[in-house]
N, C-alpha and C. Protein backbone atom coordinates (compact mmCIF):
# COMPACT_ATOMS: atom_id res chain seq x y z
N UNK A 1 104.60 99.73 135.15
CA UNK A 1 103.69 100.25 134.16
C UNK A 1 102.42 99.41 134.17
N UNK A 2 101.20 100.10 134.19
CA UNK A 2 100.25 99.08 134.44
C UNK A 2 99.49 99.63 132.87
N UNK A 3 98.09 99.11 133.13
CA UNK A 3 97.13 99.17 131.72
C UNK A 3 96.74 100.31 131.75
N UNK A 4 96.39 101.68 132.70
CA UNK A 4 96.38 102.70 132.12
C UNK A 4 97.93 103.80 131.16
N UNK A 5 98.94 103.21 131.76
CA UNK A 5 99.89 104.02 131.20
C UNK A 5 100.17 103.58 130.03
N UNK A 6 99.73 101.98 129.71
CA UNK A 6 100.00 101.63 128.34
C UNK A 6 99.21 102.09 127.27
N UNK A 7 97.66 102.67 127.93
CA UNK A 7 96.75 103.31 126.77
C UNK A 7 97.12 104.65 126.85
N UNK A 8 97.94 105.11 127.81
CA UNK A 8 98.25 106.46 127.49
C UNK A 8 99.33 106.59 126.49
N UNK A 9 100.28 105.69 126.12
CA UNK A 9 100.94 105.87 125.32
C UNK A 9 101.07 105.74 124.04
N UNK A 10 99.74 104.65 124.00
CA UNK A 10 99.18 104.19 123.17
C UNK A 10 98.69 105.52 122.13
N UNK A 11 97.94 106.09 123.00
CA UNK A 11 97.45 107.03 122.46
C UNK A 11 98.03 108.51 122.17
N UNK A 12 99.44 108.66 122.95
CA UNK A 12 100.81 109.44 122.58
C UNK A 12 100.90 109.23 121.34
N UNK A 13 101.14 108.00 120.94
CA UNK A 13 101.97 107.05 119.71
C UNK A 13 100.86 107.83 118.53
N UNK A 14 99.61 107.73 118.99
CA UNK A 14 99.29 107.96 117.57
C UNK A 14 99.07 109.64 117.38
N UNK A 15 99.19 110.50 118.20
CA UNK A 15 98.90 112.17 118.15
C UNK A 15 99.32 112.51 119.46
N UNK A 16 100.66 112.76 119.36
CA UNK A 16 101.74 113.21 120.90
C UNK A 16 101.10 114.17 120.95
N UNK A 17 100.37 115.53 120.35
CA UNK A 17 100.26 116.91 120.55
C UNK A 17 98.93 116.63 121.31
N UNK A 18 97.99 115.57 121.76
CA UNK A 18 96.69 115.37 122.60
C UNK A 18 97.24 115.89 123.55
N UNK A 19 96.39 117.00 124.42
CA UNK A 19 96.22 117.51 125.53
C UNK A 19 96.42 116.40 127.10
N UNK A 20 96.55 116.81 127.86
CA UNK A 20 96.76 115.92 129.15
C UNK A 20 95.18 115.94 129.45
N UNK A 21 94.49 116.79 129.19
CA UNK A 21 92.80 116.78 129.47
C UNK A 21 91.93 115.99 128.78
N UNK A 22 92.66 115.79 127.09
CA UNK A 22 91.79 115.26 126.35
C UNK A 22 92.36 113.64 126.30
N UNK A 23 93.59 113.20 127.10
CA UNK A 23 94.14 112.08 127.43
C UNK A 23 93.20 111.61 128.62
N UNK A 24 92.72 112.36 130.14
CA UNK A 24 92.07 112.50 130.82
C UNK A 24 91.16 111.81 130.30
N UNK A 25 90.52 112.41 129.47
CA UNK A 25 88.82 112.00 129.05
C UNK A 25 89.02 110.59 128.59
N UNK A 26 89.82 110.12 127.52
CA UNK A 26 90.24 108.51 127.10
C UNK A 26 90.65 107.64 128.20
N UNK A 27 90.71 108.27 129.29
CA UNK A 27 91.82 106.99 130.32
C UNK A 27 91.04 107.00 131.57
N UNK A 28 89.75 108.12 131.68
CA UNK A 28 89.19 107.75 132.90
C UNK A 28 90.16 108.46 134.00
N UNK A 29 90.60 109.42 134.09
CA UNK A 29 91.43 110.14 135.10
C UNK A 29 91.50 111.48 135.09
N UNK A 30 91.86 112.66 135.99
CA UNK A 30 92.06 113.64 135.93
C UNK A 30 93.22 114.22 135.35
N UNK A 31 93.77 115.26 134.76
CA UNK A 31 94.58 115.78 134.37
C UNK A 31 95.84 115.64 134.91
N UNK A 32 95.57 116.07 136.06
CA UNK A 32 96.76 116.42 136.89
C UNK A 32 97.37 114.57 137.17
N UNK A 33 96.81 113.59 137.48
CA UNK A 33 96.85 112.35 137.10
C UNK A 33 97.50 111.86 136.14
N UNK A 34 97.20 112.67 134.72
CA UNK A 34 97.89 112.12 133.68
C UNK A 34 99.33 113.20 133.60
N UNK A 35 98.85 114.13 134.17
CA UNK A 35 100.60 115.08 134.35
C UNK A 35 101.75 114.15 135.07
N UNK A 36 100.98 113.37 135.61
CA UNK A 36 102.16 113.35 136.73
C UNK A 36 102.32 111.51 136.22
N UNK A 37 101.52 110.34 135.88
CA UNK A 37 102.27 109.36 134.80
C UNK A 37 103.13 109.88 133.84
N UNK A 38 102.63 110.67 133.18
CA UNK A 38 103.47 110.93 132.08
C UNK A 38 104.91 111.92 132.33
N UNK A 39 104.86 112.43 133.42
CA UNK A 39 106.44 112.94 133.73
C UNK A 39 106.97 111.57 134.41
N UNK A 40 106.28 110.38 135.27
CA UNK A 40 106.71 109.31 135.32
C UNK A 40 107.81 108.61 134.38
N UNK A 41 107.09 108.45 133.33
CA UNK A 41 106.92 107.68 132.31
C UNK A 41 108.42 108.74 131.60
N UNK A 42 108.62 109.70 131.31
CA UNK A 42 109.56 110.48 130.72
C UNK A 42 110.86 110.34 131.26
N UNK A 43 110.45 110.80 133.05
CA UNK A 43 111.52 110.39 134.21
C UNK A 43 112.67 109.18 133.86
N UNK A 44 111.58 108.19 133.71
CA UNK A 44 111.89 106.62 133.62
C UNK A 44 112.78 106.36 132.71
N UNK A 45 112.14 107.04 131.24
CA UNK A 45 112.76 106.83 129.92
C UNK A 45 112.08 105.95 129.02
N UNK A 46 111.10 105.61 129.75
CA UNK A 46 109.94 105.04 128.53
C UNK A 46 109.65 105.61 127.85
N UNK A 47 109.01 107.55 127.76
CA UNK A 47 109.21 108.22 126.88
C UNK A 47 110.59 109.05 126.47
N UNK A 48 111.13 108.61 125.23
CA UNK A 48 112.34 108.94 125.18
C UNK A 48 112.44 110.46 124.54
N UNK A 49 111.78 111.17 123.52
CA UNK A 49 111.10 111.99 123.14
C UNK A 49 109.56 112.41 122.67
N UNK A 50 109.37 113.98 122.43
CA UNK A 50 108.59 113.69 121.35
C UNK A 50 109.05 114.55 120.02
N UNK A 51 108.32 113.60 118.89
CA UNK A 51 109.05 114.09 117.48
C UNK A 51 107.51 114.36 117.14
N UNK A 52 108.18 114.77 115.70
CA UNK A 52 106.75 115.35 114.74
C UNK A 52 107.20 114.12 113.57
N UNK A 53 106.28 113.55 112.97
CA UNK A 53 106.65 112.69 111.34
C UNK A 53 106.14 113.49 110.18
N UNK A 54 107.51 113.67 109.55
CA UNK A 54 106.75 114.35 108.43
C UNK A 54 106.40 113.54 107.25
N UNK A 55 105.75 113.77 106.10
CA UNK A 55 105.63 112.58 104.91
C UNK A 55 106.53 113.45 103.28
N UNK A 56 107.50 112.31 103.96
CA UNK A 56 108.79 112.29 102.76
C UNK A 56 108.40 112.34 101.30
N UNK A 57 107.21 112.22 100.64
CA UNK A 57 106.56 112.29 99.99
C UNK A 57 106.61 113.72 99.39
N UNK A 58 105.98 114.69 100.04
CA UNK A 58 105.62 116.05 100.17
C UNK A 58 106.61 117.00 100.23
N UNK A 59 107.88 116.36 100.93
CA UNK A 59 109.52 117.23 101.07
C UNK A 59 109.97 116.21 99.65
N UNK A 60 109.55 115.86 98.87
CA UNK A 60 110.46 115.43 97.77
C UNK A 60 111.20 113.98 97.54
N UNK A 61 111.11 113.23 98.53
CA UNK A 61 111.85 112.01 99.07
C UNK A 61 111.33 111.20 98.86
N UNK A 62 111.23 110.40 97.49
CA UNK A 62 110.15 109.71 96.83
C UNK A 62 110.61 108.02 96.89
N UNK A 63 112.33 108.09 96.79
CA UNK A 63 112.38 106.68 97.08
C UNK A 63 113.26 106.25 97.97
N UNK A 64 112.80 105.45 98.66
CA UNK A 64 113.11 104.33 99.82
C UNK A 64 113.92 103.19 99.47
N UNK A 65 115.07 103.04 100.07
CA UNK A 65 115.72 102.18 99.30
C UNK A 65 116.85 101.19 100.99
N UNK A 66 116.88 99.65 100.83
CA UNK A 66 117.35 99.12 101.80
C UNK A 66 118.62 98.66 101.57
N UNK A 67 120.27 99.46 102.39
CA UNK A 67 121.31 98.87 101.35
C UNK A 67 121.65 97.97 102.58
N UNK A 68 122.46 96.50 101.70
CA UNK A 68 123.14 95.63 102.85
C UNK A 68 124.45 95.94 102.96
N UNK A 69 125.31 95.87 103.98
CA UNK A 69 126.48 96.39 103.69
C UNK A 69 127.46 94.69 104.26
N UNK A 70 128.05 94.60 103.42
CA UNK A 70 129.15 93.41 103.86
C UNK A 70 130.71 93.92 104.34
N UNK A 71 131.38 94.07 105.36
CA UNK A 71 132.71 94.82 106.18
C UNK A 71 133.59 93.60 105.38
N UNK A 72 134.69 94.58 105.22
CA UNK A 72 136.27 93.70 104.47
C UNK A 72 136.71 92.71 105.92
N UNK A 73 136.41 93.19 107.12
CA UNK A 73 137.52 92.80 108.04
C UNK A 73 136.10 92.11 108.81
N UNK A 74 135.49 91.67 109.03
CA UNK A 74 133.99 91.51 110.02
C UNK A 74 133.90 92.24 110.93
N UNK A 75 133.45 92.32 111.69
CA UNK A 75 132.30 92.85 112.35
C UNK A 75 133.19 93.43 113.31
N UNK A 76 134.50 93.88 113.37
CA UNK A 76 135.22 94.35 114.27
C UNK A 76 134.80 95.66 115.29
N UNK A 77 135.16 95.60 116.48
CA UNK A 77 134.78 97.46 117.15
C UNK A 77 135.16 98.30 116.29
N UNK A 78 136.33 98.20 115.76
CA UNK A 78 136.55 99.33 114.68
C UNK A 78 135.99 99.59 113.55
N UNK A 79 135.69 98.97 113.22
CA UNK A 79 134.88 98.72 112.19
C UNK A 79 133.69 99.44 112.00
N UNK A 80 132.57 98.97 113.62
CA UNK A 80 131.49 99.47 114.08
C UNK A 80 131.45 100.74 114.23
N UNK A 81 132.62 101.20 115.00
CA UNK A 81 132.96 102.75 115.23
C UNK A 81 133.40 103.77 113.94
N UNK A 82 133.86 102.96 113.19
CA UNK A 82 134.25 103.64 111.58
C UNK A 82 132.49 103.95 111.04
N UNK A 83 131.70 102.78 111.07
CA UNK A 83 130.05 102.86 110.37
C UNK A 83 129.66 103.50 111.32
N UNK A 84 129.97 103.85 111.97
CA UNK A 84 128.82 104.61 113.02
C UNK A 84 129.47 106.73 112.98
N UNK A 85 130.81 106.55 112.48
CA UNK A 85 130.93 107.99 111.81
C UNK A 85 130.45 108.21 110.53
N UNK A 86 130.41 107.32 109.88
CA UNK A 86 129.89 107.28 108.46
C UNK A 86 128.48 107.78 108.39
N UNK A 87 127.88 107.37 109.17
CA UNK A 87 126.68 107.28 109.49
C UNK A 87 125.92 108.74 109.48
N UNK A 88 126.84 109.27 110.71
CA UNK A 88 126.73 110.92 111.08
C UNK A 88 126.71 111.65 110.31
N UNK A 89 127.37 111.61 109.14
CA UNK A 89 127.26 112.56 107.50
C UNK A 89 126.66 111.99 106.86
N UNK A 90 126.41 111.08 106.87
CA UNK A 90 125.17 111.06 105.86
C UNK A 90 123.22 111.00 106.40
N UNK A 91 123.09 112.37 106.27
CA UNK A 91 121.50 112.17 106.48
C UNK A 91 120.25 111.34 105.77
N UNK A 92 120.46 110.65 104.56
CA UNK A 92 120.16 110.07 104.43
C UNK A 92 119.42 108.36 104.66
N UNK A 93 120.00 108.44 105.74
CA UNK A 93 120.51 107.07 106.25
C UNK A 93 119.13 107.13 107.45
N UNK A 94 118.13 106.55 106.64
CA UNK A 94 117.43 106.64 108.73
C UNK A 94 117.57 105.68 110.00
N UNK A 95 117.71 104.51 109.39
CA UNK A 95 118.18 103.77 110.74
C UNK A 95 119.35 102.62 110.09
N UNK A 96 120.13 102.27 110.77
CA UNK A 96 121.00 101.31 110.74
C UNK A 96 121.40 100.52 111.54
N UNK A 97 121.14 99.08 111.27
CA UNK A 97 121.32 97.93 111.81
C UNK A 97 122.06 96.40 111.47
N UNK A 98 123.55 96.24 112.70
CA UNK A 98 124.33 95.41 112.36
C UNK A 98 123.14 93.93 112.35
N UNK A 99 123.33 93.22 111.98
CA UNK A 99 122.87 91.89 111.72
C UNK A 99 123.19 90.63 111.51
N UNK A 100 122.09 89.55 111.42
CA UNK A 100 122.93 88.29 111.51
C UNK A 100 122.66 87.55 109.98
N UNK A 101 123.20 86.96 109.53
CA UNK A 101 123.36 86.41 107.38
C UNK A 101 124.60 87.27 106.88
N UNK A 102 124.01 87.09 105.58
CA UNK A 102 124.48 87.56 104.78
C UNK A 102 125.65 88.73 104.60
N UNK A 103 124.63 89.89 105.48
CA UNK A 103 124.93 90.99 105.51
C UNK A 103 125.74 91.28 106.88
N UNK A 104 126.65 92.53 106.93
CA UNK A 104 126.67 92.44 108.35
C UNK A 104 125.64 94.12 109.01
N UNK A 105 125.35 94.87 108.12
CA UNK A 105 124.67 95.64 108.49
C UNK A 105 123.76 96.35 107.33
N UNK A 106 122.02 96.62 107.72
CA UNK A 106 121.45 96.92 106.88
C UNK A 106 121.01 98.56 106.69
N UNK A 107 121.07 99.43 106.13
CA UNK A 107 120.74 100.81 105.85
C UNK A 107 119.12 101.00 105.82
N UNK A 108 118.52 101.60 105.88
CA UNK A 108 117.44 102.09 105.59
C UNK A 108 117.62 103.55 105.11
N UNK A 109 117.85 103.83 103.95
CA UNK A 109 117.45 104.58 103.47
C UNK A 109 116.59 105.59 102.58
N UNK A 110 116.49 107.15 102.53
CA UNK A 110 115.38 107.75 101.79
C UNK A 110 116.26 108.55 101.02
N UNK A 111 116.03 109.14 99.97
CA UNK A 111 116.44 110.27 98.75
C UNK A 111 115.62 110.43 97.74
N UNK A 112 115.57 111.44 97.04
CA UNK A 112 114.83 111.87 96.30
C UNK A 112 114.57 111.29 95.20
N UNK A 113 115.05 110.40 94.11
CA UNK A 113 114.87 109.95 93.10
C UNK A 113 116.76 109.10 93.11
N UNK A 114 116.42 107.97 91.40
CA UNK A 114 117.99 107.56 91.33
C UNK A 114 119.28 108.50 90.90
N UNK A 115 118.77 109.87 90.83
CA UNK A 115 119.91 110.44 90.45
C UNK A 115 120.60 110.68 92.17
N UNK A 116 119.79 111.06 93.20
CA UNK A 116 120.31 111.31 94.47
C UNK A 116 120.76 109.75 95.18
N UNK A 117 120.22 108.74 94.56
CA UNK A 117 120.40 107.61 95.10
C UNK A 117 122.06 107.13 94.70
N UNK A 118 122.41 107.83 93.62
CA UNK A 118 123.77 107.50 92.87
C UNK A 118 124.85 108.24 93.62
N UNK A 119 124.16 109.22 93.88
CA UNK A 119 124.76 110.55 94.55
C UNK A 119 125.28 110.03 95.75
N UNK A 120 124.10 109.51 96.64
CA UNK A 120 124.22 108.68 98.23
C UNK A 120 125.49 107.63 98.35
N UNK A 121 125.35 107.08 97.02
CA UNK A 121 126.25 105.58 96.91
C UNK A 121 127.89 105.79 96.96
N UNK A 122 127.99 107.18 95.82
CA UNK A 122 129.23 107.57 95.89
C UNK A 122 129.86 108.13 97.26
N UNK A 123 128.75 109.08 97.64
CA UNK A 123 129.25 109.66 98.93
C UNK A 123 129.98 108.26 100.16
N UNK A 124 128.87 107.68 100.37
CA UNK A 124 129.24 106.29 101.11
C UNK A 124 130.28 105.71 101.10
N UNK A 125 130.61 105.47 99.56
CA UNK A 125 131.78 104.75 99.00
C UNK A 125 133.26 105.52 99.35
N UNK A 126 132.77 107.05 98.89
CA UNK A 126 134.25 107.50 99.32
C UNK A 126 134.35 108.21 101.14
N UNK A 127 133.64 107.68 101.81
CA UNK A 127 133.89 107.99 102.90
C UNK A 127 134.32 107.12 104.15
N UNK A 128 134.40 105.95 103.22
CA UNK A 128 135.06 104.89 105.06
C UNK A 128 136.02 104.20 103.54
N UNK A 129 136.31 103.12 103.88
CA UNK A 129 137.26 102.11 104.32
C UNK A 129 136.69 100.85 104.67
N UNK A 130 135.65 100.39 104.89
CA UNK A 130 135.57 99.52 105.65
C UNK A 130 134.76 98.39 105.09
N UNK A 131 133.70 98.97 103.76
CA UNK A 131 132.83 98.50 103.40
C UNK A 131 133.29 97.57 102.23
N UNK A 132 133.09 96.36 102.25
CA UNK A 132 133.65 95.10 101.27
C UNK A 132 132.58 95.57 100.20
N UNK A 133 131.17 95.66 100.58
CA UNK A 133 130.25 95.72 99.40
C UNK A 133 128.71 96.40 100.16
N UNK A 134 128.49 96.92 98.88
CA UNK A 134 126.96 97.54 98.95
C UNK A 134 125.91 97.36 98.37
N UNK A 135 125.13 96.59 99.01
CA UNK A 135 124.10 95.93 97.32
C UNK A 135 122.52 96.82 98.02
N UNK A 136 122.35 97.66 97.43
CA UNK A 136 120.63 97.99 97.16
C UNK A 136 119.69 97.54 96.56
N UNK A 137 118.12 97.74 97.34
CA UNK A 137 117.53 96.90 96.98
C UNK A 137 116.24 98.26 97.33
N UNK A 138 115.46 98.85 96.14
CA UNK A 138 114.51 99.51 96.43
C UNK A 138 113.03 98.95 96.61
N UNK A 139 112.37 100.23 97.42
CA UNK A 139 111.10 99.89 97.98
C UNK A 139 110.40 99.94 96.76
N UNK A 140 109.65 99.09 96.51
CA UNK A 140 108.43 99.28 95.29
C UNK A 140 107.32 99.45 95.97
N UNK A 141 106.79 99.45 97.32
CA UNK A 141 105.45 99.21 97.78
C UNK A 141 105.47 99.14 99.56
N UNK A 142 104.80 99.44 99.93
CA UNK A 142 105.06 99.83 101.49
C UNK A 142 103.76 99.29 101.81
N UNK A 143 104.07 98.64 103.01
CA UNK A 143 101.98 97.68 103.38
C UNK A 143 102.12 98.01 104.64
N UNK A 144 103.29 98.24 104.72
CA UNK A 144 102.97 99.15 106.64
C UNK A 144 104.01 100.07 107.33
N UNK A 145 103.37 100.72 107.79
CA UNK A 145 104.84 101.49 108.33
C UNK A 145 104.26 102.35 109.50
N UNK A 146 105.26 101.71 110.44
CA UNK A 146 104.96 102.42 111.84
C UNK A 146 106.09 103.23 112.72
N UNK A 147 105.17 103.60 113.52
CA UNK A 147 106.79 104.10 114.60
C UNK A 147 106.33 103.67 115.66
N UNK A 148 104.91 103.31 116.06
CA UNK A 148 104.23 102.92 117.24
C UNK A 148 104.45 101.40 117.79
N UNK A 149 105.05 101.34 119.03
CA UNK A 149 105.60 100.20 119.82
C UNK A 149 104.50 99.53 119.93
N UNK A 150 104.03 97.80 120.14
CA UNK A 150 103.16 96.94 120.95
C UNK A 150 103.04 97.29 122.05
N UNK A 151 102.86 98.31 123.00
CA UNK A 151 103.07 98.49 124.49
C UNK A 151 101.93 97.45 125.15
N UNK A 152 100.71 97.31 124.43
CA UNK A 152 99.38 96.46 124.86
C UNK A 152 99.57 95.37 124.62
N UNK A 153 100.87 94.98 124.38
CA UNK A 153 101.32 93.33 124.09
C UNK A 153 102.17 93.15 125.32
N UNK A 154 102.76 93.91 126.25
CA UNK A 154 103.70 93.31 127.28
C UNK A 154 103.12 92.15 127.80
N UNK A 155 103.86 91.30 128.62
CA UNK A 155 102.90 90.03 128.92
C UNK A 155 103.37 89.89 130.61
């Protein structure tokens, strides 16, 4: 990957629906040029999809909330494989990640207000086995939020 494919993605990252022509015009290349990096680049698996972001805001999804989860038994495969079905029913849940402290894995979650947030907790609760404890901790304030990788930082 050199410095043009990183501003091409760059510039994916911030409006995937840009034309291969109007990518062209930003990168100094012909079309057919940027057709054929960017099926590269897809080939490869650097681009893994493309999505649309919608703002959770506007669909109703007003609060953001980060739960830690502490396992009865640690961090066992089974365990992992039990949270990782758990996971699958509940849409709520946007990303989840085992970790190192306290916790052994953290939730990121969205729902509509605390009545759906109560709603979320129960569901959770009665669906595994596995979870020693659940402590939430809501978003009051957001100072950044991305989906866009450093690609212009590789070194």
């Amino acid at each position: 990957m050199d410095e043009t494919d990183a501003r091409l993605l760059e510039l994916l990252q911030a409006n995937s629906q840009r034309t291969n022509a109007e990518l062209a015009a930003q990168v100094g290349l012909s079309p057919a040029a940027v057709h054929k990096r960017l099926r590269r680049l897809r080939e490869s698996g650097v681009i893994e999809r493309y999505t649309v972001l919608l703002d959770p805001h506007k669909l109703g999804l007003d609060l953001m909330c980060f739960v830690d989860v502490r396992f009865k038994h640690n961090m066992s495969p089974a365990n992992r494989r039990k949270l990782v079905a758990v996971l699958e029913a509940l849409p709520e849940v946007l990303e989840c990640f085992t970790v190192t402290g306290d916790s052994d894995a953290i939730m990121k979650v969205l729902v509509r207000d605390q009545e759906h947030l109560k709603e979320f907790i129960e569901r959770l609760a009665a669906s595994q086995d596995v979870i020693e404890r659940a402590r939430t901790s809501l978003v009051l304030d957001r100072y950044k939020s991305t989906t866009a990788l450093p690609v212009a930082a590789r070194g």
